[in-house]
N, C-alpha and C. Protein backbone atom coordinates (compact mmCIF):
# COMPACT_ATOMS: atom_id res chain seq x y z
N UNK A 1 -45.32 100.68 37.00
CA UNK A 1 -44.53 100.38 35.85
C UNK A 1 -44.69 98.91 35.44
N UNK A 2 -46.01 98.55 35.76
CA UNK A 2 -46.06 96.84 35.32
C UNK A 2 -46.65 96.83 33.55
N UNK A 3 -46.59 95.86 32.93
CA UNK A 3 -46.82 95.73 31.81
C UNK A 3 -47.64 94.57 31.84
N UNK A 4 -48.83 94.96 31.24
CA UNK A 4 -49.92 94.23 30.69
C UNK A 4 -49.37 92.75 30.13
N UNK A 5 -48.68 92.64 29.19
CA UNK A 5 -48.08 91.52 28.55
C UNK A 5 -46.88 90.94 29.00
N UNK A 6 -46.58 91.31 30.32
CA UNK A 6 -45.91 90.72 30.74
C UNK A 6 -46.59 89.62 32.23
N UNK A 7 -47.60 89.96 32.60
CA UNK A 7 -48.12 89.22 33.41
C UNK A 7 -48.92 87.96 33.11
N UNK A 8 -48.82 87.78 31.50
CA UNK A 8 -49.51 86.65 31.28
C UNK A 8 -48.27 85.66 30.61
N UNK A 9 -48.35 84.33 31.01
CA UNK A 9 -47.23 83.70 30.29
C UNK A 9 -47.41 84.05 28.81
N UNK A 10 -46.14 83.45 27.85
CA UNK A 10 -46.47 83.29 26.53
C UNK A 10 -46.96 82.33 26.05
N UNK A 11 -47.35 82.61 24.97
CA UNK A 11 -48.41 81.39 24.75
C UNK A 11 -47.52 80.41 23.55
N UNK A 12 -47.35 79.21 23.67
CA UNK A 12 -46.39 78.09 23.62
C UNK A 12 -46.67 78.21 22.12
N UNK A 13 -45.48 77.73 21.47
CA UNK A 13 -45.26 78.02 19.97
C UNK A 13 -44.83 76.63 19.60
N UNK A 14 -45.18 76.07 18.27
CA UNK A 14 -44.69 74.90 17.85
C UNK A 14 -43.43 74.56 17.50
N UNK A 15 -42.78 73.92 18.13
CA UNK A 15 -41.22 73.53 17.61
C UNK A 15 -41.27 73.39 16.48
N UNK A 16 -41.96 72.28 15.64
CA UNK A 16 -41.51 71.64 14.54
C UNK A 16 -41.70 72.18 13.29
N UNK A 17 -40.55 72.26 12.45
CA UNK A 17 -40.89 73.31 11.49
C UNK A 17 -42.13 72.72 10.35
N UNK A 18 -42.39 73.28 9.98
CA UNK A 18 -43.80 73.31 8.90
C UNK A 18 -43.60 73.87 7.49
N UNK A 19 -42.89 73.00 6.70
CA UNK A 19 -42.84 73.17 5.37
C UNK A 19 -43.63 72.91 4.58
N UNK A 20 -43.54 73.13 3.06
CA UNK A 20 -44.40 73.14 2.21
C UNK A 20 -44.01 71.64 1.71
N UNK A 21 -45.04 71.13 1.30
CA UNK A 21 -44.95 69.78 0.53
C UNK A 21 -43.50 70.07 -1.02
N UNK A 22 -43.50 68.51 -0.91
CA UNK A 22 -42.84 68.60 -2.36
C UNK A 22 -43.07 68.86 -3.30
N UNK A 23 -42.40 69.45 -4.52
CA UNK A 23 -43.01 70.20 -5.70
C UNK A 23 -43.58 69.23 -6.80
N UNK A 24 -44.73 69.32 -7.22
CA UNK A 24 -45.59 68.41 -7.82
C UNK A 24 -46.43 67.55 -7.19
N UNK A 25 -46.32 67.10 -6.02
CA UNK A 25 -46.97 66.52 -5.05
C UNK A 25 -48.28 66.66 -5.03
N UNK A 26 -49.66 65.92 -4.53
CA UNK A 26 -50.70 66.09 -4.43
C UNK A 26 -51.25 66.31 -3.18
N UNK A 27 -51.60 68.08 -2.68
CA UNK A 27 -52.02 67.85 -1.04
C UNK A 27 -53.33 67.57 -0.91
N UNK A 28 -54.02 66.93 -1.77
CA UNK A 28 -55.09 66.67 -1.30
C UNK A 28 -55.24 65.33 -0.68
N UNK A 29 -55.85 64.79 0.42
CA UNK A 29 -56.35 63.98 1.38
C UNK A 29 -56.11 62.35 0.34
N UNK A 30 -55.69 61.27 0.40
CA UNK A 30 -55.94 60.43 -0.40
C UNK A 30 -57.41 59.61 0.42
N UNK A 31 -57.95 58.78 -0.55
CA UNK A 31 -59.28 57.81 -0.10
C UNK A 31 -58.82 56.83 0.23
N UNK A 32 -59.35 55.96 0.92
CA UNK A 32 -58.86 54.82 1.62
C UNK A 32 -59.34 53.80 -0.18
N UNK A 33 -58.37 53.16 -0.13
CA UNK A 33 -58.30 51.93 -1.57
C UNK A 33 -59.34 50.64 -0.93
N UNK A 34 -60.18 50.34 -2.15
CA UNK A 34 -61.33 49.50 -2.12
C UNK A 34 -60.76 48.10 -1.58
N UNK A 35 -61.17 47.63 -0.56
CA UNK A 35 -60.81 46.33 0.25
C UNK A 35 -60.73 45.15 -0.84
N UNK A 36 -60.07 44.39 -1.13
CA UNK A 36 -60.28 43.18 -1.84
C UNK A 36 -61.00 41.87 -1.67
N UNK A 37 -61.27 42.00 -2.61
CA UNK A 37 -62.58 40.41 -2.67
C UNK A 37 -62.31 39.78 -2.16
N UNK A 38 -62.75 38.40 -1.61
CA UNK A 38 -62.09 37.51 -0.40
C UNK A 38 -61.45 36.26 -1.80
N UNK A 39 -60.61 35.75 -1.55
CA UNK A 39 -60.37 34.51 -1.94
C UNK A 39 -60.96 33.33 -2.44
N UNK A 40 -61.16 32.98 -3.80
CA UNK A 40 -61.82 31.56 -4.05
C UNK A 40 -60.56 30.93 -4.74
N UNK A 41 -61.56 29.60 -5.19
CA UNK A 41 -60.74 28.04 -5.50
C UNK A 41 -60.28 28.59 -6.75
N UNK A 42 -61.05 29.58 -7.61
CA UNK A 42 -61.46 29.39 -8.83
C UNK A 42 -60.71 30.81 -9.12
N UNK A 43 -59.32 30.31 -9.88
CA UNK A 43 -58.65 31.41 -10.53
C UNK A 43 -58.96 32.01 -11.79
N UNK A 44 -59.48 33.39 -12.48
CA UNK A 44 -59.43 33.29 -14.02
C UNK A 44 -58.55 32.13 -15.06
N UNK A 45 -57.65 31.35 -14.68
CA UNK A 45 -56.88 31.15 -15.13
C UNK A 45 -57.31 29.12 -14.69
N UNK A 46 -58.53 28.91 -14.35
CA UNK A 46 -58.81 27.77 -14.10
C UNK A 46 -58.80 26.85 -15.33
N UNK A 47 -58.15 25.62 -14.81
CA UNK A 47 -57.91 24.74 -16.19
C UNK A 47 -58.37 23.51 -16.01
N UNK A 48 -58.52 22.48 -16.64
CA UNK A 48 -58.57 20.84 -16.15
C UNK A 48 -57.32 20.36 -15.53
N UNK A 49 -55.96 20.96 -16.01
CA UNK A 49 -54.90 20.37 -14.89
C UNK A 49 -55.21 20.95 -13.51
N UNK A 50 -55.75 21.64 -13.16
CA UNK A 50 -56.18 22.00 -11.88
C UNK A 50 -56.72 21.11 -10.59
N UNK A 51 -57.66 20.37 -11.69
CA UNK A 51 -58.09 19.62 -10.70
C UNK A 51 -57.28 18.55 -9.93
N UNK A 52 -56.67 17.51 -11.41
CA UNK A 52 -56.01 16.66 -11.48
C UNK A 52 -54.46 17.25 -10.26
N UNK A 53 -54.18 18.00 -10.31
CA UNK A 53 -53.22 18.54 -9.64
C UNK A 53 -53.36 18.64 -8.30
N UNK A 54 -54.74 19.13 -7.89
CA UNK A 54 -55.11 19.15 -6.31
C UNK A 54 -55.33 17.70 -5.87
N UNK A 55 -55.33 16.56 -6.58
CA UNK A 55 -56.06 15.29 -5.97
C UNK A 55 -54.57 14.76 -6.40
N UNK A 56 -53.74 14.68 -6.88
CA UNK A 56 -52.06 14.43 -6.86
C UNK A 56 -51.35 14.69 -6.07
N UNK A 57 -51.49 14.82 -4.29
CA UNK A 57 -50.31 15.18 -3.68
C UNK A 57 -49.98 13.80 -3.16
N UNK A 58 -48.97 14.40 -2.45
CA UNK A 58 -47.48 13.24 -1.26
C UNK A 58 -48.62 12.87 -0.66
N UNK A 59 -48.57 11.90 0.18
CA UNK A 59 -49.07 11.34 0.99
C UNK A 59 -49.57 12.37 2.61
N UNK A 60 -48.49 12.61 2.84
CA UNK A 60 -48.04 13.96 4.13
C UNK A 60 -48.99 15.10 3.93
N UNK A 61 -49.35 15.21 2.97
CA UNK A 61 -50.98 16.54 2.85
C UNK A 61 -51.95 15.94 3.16
């Protein structure tokens, strides 16, 4: 009187529940965002007070 499916453990089930995304949401994978350029002196926004401004500090710089 033994039972086949009872001699093997059960096989472990996931706790955590598994819902559906939020409605409108996008499940597709996102891409990793393009690394940014490194840093220069030279802002779009470079002027002649610029210069004059960097060679104007306190003493203490």
């Amino acid at each position: 009187m033994t039972d086949s499916t009872s001699d093997q453990p059960r096989a472990r089930r996931h706790r955590r529940v598994q819902r559906a995304g939020a409605q409108g949401a996008d499940p597709t994978p996102h891409l990793r965002p393009e690394a940014a350029e490194d840093d220069t002196d030279h802002s779009p926004s470079f002027g002649t007070n610029d210069e004059q401004l960097r060679r104007d500090v306190p003493p203490h710089y």
